[in-house]
C-alpha atoms as a PDB file:
ATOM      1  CA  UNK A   1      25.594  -5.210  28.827  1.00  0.00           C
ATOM      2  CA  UNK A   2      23.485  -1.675  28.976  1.00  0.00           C
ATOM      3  CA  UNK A   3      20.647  -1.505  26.402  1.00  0.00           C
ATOM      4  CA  UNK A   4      22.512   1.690  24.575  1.00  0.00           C
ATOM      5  CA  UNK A   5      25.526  -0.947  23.896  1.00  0.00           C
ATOM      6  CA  UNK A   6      23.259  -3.153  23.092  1.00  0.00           C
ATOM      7  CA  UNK A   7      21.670  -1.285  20.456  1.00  0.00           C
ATOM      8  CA  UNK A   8      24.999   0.344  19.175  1.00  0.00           C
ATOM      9  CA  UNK A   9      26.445  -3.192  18.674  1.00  0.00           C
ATOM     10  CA  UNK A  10      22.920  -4.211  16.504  1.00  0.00           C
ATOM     11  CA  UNK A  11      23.269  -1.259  14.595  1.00  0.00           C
ATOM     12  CA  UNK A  12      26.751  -1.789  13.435  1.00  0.00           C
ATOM     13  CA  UNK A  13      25.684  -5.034  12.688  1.00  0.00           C
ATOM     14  CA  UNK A  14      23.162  -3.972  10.204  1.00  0.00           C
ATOM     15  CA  UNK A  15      25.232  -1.172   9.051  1.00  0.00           C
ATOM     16  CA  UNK A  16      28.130  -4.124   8.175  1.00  0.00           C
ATOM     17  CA  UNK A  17      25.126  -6.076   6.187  1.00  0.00           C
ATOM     18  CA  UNK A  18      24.438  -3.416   4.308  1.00  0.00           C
ATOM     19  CA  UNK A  19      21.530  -2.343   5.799  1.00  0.00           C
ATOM     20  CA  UNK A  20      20.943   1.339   5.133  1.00  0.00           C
ATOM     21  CA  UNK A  21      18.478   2.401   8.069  1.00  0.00           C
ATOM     22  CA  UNK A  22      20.845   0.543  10.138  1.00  0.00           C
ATOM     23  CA  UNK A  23      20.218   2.459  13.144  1.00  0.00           C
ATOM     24  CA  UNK A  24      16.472   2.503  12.880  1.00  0.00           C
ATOM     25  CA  UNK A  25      15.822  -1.306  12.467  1.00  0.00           C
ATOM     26  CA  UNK A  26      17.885  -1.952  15.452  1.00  0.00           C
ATOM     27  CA  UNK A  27      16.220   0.753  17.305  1.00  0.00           C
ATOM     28  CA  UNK A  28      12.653  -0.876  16.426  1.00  0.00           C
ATOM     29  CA  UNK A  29      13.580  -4.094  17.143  1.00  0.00           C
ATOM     30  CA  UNK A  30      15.331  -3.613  20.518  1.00  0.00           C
ATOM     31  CA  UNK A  31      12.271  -1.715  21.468  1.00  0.00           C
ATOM     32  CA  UNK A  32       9.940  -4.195  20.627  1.00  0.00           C
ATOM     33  CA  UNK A  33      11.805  -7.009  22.448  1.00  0.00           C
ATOM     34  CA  UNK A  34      11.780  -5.139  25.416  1.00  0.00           C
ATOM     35  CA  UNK A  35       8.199  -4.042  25.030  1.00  0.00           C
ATOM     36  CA  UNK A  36       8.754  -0.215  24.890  1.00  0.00           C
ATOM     37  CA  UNK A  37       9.167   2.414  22.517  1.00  0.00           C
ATOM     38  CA  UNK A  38      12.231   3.987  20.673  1.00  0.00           C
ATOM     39  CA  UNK A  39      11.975   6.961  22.976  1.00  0.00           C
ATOM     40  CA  UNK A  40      12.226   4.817  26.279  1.00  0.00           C
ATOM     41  CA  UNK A  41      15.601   3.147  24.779  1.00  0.00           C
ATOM     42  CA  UNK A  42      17.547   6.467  25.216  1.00  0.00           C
ATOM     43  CA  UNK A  43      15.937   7.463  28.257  1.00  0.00           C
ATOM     44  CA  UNK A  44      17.033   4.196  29.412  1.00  0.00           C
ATOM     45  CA  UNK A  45      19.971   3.713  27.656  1.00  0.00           C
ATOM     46  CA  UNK A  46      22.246   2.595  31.052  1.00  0.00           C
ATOM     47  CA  UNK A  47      19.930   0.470  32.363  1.00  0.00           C
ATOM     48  CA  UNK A  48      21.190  -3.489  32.268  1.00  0.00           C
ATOM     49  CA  UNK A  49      19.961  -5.535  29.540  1.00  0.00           C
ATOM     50  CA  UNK A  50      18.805  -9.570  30.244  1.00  0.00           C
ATOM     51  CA  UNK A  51      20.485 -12.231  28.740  1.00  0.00           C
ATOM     52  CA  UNK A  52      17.193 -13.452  27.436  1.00  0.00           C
ATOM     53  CA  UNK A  53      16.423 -10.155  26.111  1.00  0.00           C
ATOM     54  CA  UNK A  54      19.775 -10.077  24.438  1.00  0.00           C
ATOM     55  CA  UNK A  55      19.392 -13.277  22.634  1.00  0.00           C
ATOM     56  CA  UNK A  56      16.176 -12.048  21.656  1.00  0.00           C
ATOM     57  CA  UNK A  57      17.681  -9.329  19.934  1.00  0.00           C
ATOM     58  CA  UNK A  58      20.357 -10.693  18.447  1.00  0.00           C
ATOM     59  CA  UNK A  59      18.017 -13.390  17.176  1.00  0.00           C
ATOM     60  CA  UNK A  60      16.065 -10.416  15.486  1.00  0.00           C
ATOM     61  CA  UNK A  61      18.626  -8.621  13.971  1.00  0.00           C
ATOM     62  CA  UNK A  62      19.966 -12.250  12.779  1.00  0.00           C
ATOM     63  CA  UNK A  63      17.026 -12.814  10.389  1.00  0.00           C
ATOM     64  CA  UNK A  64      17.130  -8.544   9.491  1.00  0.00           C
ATOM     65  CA  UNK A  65      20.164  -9.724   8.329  1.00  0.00           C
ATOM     66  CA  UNK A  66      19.114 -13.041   6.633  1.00  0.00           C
ATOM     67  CA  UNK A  67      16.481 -10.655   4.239  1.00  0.00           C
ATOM     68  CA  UNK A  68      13.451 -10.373   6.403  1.00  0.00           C
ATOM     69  CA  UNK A  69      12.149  -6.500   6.531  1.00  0.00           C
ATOM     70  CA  UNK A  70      11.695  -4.941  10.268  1.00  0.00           C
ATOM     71  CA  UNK A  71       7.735  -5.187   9.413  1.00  0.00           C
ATOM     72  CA  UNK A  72       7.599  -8.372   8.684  1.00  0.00           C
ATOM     73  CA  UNK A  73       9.546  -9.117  11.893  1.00  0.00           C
ATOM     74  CA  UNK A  74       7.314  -6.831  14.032  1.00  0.00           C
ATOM     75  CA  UNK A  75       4.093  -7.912  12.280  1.00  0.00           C
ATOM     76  CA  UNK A  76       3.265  -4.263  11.819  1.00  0.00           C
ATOM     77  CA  UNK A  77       3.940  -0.785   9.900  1.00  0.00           C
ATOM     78  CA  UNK A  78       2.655   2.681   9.894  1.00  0.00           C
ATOM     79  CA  UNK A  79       1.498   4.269   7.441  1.00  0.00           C
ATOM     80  CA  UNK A  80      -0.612   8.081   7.016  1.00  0.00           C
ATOM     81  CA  UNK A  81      -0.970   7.959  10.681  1.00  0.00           C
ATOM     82  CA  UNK A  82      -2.303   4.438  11.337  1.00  0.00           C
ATOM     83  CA  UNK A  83      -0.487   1.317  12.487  1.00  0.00           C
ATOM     84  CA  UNK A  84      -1.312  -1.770  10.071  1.00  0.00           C
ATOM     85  CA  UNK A  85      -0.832  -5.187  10.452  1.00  0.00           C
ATOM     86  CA  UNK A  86       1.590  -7.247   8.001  1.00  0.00           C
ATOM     87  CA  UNK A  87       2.290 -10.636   7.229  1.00  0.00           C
ATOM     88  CA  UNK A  88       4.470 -12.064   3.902  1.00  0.00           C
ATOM     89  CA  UNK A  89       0.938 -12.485   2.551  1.00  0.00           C
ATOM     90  CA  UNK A  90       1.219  -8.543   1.717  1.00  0.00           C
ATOM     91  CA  UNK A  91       3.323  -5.742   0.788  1.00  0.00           C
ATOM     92  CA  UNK A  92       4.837  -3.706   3.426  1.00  0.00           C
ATOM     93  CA  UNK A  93       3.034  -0.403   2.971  1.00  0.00           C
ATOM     94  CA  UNK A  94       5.319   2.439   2.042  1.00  0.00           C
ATOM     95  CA  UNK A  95       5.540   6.095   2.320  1.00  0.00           C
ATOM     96  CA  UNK A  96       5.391   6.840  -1.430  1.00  0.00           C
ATOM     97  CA  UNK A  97       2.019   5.122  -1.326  1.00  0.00           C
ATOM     98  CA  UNK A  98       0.598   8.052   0.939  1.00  0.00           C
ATOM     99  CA  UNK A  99       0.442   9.955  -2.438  1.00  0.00           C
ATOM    100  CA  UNK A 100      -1.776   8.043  -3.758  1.00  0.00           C
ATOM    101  CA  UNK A 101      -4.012   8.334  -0.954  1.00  0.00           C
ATOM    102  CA  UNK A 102      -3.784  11.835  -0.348  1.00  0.00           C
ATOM    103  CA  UNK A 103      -4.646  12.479  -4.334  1.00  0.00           C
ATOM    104  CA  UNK A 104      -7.486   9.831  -4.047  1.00  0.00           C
ATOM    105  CA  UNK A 105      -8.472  12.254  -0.788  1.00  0.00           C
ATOM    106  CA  UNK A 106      -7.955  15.372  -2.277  1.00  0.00           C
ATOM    107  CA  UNK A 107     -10.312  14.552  -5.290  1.00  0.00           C
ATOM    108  CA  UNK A 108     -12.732  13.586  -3.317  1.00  0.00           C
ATOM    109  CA  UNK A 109     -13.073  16.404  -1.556  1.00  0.00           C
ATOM    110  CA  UNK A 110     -13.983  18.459  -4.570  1.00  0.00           C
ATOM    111  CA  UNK A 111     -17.067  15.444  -4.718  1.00  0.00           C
ATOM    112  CA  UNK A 112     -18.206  15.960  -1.254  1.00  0.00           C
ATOM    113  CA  UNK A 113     -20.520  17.879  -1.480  1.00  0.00           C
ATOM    114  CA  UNK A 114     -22.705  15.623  -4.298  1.00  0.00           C
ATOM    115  CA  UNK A 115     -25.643  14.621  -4.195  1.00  0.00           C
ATOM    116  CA  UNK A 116     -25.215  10.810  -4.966  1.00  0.00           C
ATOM    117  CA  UNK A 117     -23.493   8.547  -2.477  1.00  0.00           C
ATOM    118  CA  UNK A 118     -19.396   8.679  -2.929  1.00  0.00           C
ATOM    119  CA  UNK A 119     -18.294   5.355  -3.941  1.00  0.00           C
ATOM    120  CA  UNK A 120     -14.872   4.379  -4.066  1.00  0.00           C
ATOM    121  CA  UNK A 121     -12.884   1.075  -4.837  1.00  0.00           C
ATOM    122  CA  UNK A 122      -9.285   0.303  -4.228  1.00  0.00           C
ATOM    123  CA  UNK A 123      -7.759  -2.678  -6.510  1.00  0.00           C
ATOM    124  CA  UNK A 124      -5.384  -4.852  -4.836  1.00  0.00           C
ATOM    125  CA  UNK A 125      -5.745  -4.057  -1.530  1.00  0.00           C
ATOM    126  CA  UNK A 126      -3.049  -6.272  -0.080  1.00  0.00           C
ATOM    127  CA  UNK A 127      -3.104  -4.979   3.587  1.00  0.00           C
ATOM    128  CA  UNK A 128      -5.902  -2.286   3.069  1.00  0.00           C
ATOM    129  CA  UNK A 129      -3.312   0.430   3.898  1.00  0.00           C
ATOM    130  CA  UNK A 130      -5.044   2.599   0.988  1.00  0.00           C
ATOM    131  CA  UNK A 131      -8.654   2.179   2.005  1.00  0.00           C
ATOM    132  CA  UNK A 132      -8.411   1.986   5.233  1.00  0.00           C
ATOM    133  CA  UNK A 133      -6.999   5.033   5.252  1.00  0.00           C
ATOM    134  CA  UNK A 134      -9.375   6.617   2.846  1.00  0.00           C
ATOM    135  CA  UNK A 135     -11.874   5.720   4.345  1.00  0.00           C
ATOM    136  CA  UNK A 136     -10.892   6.825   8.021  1.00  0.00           C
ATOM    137  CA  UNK A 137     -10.021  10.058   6.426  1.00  0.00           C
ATOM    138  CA  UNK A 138     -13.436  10.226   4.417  1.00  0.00           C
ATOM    139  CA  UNK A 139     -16.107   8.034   6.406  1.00  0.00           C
ATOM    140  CA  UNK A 140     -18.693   9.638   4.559  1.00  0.00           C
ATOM    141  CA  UNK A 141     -17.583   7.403   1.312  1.00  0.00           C
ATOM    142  CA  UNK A 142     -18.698   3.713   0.692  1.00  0.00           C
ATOM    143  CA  UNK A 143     -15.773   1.951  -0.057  1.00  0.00           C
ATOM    144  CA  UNK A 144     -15.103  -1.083  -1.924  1.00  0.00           C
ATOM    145  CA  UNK A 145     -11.592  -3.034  -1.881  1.00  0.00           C
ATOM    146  CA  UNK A 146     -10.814  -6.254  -3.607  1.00  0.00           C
ATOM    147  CA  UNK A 147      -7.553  -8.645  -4.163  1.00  0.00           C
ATOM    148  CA  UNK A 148      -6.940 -11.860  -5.481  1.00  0.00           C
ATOM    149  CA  UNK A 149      -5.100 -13.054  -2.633  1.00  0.00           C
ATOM    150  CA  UNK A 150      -7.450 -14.719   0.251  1.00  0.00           C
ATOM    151  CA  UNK A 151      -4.742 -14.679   2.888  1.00  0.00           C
ATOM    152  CA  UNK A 152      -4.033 -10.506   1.777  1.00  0.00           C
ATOM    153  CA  UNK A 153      -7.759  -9.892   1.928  1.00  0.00           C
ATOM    154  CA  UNK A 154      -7.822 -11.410   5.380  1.00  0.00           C
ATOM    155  CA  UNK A 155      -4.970  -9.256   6.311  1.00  0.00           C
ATOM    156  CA  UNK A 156      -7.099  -5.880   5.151  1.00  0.00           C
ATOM    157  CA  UNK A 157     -10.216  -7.110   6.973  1.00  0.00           C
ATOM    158  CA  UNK A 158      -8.225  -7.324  10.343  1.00  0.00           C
ATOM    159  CA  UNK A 159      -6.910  -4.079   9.304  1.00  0.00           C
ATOM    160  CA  UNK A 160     -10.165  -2.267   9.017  1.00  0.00           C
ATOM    161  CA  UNK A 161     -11.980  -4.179  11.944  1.00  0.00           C
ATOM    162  CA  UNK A 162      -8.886  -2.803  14.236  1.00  0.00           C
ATOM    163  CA  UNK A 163      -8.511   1.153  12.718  1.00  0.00           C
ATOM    164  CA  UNK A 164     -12.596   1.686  11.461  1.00  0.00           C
ATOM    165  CA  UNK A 165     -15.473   1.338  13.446  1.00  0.00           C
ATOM    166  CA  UNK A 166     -17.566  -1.273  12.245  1.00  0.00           C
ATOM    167  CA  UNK A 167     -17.839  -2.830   8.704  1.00  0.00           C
ATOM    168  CA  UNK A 168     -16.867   0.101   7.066  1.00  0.00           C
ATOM    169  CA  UNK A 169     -15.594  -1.358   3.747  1.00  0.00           C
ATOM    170  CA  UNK A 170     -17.139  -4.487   1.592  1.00  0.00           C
ATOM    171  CA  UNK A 171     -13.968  -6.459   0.424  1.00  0.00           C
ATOM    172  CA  UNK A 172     -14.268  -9.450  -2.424  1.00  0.00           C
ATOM    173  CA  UNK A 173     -12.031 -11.951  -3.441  1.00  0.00           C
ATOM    174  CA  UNK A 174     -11.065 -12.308  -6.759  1.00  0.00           C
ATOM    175  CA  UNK A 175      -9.378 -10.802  -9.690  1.00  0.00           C
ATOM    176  CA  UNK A 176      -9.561  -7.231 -10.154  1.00  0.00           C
ATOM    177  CA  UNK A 177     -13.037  -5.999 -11.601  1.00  0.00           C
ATOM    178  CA  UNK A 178     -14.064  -9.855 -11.366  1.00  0.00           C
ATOM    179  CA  UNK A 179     -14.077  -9.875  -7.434  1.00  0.00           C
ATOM    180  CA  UNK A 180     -17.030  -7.510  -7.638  1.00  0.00           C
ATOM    181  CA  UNK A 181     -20.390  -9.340  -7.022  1.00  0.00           C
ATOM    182  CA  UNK A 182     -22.181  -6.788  -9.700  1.00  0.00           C
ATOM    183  CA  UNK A 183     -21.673  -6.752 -13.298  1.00  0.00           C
ATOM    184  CA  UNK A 184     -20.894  -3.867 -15.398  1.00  0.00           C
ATOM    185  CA  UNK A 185     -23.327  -2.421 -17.828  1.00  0.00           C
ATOM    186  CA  UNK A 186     -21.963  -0.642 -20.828  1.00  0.00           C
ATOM    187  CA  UNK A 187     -21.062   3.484 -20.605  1.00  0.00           C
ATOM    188  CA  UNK A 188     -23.635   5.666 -21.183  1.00  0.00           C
ATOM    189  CA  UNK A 189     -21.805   9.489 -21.825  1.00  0.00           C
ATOM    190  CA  UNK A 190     -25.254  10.933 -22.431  1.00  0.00           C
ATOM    191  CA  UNK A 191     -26.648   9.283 -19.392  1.00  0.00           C
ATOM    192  CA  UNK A 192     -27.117  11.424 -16.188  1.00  0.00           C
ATOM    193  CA  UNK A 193     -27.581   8.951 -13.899  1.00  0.00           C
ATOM    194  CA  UNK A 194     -25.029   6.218 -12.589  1.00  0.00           C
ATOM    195  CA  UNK A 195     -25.568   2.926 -11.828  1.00  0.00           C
ATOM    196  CA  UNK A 196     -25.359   2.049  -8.442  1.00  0.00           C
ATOM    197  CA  UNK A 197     -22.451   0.104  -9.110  1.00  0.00           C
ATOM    198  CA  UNK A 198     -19.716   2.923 -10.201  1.00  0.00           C
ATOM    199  CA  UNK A 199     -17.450   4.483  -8.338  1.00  0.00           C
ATOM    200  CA  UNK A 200     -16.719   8.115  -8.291  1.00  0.00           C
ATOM    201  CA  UNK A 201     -12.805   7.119  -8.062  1.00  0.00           C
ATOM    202  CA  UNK A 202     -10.888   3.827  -8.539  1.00  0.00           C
ATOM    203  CA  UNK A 203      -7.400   3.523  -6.804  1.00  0.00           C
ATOM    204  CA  UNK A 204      -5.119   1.116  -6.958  1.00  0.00           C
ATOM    205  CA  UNK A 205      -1.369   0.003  -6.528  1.00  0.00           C
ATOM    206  CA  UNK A 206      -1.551  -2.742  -8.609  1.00  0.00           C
ATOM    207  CA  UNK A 207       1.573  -5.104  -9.441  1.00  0.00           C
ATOM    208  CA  UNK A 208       3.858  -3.227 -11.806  1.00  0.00           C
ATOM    209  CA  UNK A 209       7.319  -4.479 -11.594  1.00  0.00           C
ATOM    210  CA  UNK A 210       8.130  -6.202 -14.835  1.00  0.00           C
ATOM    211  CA  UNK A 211       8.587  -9.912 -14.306  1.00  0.00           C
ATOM    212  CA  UNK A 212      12.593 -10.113 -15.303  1.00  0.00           C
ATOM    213  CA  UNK A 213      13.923  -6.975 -12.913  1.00  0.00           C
ATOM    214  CA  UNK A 214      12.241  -9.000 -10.120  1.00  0.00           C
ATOM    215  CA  UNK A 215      15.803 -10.676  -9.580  1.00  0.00           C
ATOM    216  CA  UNK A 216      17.785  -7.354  -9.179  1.00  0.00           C
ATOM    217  CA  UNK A 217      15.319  -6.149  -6.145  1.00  0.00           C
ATOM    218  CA  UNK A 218      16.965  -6.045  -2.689  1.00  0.00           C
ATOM    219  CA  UNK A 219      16.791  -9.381  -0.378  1.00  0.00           C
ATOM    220  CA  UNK A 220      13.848  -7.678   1.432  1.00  0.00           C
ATOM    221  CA  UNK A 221      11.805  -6.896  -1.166  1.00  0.00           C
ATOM    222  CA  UNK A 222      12.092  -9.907  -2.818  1.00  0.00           C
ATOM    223  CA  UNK A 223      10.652 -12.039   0.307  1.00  0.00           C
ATOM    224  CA  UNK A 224       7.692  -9.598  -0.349  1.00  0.00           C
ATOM    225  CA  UNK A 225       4.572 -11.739  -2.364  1.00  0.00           C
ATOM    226  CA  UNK A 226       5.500 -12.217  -5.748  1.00  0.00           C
ATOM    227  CA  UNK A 227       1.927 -12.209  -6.878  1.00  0.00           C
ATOM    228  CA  UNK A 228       1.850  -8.151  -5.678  1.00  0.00           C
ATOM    229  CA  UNK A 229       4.927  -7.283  -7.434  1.00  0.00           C
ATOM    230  CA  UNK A 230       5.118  -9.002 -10.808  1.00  0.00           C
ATOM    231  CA  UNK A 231       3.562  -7.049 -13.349  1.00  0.00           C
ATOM    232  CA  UNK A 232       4.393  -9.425 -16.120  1.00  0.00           C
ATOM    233  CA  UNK A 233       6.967  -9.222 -19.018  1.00  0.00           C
ATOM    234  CA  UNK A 234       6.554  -5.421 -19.638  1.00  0.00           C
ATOM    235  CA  UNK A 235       5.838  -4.413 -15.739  1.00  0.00           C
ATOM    236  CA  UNK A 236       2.098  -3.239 -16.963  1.00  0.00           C
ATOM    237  CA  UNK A 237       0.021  -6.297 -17.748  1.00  0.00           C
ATOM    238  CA  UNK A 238      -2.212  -6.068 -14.682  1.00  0.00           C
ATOM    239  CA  UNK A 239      -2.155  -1.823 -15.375  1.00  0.00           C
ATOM    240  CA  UNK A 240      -3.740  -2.741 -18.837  1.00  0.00           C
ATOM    241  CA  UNK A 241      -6.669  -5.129 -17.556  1.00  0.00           C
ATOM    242  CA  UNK A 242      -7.130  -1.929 -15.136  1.00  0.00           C
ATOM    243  CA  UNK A 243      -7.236   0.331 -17.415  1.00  0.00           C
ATOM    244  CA  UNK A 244      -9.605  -1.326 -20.025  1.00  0.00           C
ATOM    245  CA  UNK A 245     -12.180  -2.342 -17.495  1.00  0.00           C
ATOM    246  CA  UNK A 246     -12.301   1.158 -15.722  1.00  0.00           C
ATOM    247  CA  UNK A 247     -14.487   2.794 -17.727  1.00  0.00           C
ATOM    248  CA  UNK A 248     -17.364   0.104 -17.402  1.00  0.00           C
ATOM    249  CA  UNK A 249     -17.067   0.903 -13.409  1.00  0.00           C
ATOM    250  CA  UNK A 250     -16.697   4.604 -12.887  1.00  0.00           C
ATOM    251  CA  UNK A 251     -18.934   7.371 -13.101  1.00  0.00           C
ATOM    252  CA  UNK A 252     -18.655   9.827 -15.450  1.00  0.00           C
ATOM    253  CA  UNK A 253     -16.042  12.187 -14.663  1.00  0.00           C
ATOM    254  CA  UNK A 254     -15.083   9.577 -12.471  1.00  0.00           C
ATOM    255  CA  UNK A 255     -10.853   8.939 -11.841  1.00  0.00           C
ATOM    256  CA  UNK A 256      -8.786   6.262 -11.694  1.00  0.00           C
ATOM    257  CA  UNK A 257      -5.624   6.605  -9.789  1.00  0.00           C
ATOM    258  CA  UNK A 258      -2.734   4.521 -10.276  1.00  0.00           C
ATOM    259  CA  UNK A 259       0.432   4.324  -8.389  1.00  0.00           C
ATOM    260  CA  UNK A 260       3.743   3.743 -11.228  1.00  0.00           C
ATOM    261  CA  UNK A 261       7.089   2.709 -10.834  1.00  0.00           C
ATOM    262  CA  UNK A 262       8.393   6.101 -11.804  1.00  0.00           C
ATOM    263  CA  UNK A 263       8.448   8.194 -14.506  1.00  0.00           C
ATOM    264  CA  UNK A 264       9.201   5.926 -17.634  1.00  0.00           C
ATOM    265  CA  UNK A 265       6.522   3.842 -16.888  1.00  0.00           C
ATOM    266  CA  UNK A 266       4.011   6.688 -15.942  1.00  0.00           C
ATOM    267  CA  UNK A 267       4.610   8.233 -19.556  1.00  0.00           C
ATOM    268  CA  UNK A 268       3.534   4.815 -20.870  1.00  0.00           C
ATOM    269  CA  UNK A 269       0.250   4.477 -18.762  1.00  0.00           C
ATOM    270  CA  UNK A 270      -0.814   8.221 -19.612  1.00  0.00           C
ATOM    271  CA  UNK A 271      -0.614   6.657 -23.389  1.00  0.00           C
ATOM    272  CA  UNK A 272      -2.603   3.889 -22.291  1.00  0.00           C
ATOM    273  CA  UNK A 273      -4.837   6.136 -20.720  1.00  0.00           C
ATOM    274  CA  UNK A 274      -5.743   8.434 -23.346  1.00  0.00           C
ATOM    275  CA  UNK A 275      -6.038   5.490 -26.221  1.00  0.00           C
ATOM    276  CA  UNK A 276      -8.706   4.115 -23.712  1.00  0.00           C
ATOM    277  CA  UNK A 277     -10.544   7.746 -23.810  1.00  0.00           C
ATOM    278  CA  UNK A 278      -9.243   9.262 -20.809  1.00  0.00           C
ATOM    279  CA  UNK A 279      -8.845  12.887 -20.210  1.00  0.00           C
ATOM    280  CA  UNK A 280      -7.054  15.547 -18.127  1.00  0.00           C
ATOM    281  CA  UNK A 281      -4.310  13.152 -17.443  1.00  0.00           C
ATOM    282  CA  UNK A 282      -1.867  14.071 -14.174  1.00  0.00           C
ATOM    283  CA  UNK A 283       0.862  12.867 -12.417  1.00  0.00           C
ATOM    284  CA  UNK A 284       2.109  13.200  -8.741  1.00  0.00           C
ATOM    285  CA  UNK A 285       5.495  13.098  -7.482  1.00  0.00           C
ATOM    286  CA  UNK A 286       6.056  11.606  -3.844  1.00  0.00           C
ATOM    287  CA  UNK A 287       8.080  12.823  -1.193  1.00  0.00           C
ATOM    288  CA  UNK A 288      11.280  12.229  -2.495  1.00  0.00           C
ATOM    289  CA  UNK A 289      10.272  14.117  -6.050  1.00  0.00           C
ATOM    290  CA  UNK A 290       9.774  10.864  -8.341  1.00  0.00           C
ATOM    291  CA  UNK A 291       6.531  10.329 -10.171  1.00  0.00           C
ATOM    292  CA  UNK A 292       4.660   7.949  -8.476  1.00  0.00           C
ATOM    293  CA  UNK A 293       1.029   8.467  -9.341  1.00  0.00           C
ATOM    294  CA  UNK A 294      -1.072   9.250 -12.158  1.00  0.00           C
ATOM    295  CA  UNK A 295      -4.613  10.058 -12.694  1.00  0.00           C
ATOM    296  CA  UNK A 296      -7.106  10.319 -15.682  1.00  0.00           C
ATOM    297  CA  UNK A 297     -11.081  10.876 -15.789  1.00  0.00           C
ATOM    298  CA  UNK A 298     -12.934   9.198 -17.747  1.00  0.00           C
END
């Protein structure tokens, strides 16, 4: 059999599973069986295929099939420009994410140019996707990331020893705000000065899938961690520790960023937001025009 037939027969597979990105999944796959890229696989396509190989593949596309994502397969993902490492231990890191990061970026780039060091901490880090690629984006910054998971913070510290150069984040273990090895001290408005401790902005993509639609989610998703998706009975019960601890951590005028599950939700978090005293309240749509972030300064 010739690779191209190969990868046509894998791809109808997929397609007959309902698998939308048929195509793509089988093209990753083949390519990563045969140690090569997507782009070799066309160039290629006549060339002869192994037996072995083709068993290898079909063995692939078997458990794509069976509910396993391509990432989780392949161990890795991209995402802004950087090639993570995965494991069921995390979410797969997706493109809608990116706007998160490039708001987090965005606003601090308007900070740059302060005085005091930048300090930035991303909740629930899973993989470190978002501060990892803060932080490559904006070395300048000290970042902070934290998740309850040991086997996900493990994951983000392989992450950032492979894409940063050096130990260029401080990661905890532990939940939310509680990971931190500082306490807070109460909010001072009048107060000029920060503690050392707060952070000019405080990301996160926190679980916020409410506990009872976690059934309708595709196969894939649902061999994700349940622990970063379930976001209790109403979808924001990990949103609302966020947002009332926040305050006690961020600068003022500092942000916290929070990615949403679209725009019902987000419309409930801005009220969240402003009963806990925030101001100038935004949302961000992703690629594909959905809200997916929102912001508020405290």
């Amino acid at each position: 059999m010739k690779i191209r037939e190969a990868l046509a027969a894998g791809s109808a597979d997929l397609k007959a599973g309902g698998i939308e990105s048929s195509s793509l999944d089988a093209s990753l796959l083949l390519a990563h069986v045969l140690n090569t890229t997507r782009t070799a696989l066309l160039a290629h396509g006549t060339d002869a295929i192994s037996e072995d190989a083709l068993a290898a593949f079909r063995s692939l596309i078997k458990r794509r099939l069976d509910g396993e994502c391509t990432a989780y397969i392949l161990g890795k993902k991209e995402f802004r420009g950087l090639e993570f490492v995965v494991n069921k231990s995390v979410l797969v890191p997706r493109p809608e994410t990116e706007t998160l990061v490039e708001t987090a970026v965005n606003m601090l780039n308007e900070k740059k140019e302060a005085a005091e060091p930048i300090r930035v901490l991303d909740l629930c880090t899973g993989s470190g996707a978002i501060a990892v690629s803060i932080k490559s984006e904006m070395p300048q910054i000290d970042m902070y990331a934290t998740d309850i998971c040991e086997q996900a913070l493990e994951t983000a510290k392989t992450n950032a020893a492979r894409l940063l150069q050096g130990s260029a984040i401080q990661f905890y273990q532990g939940d939310l705000f509680n990971a931190l090895p500082f306490n807070a001290l109460p909010f001072n408005a009048m107060s000029k000065e920060a503690p050392a401790q707060r952070f000019s902005v405080i990301a996160g993509n926190p679980p916020y899938i409410p506990s009872n639609e976690i059934k309708t989610l595709s196969a894939e998703v649902q061999n994700e961690p349940l622990i970063a998706l379930d976001g209790g009975e109403t979808g924001l019960e990990i949103i609302k520790k966020i947002i009332e601890g926040a305050p006690d951590y961020l600068i003022k005028d500092g942000a916290l960023l929070l990615e949403t599950a679209g725009a019902k939700q987000t419309r409930e978090i801005a009220a969240l937001l402003e009963n806990r005293g925030f101001k100038d309240i935004k949302t961000y749509k992703d690629l594909s025009g959905q809200e997916r972030v929102i912001s508020g300064v405290y």
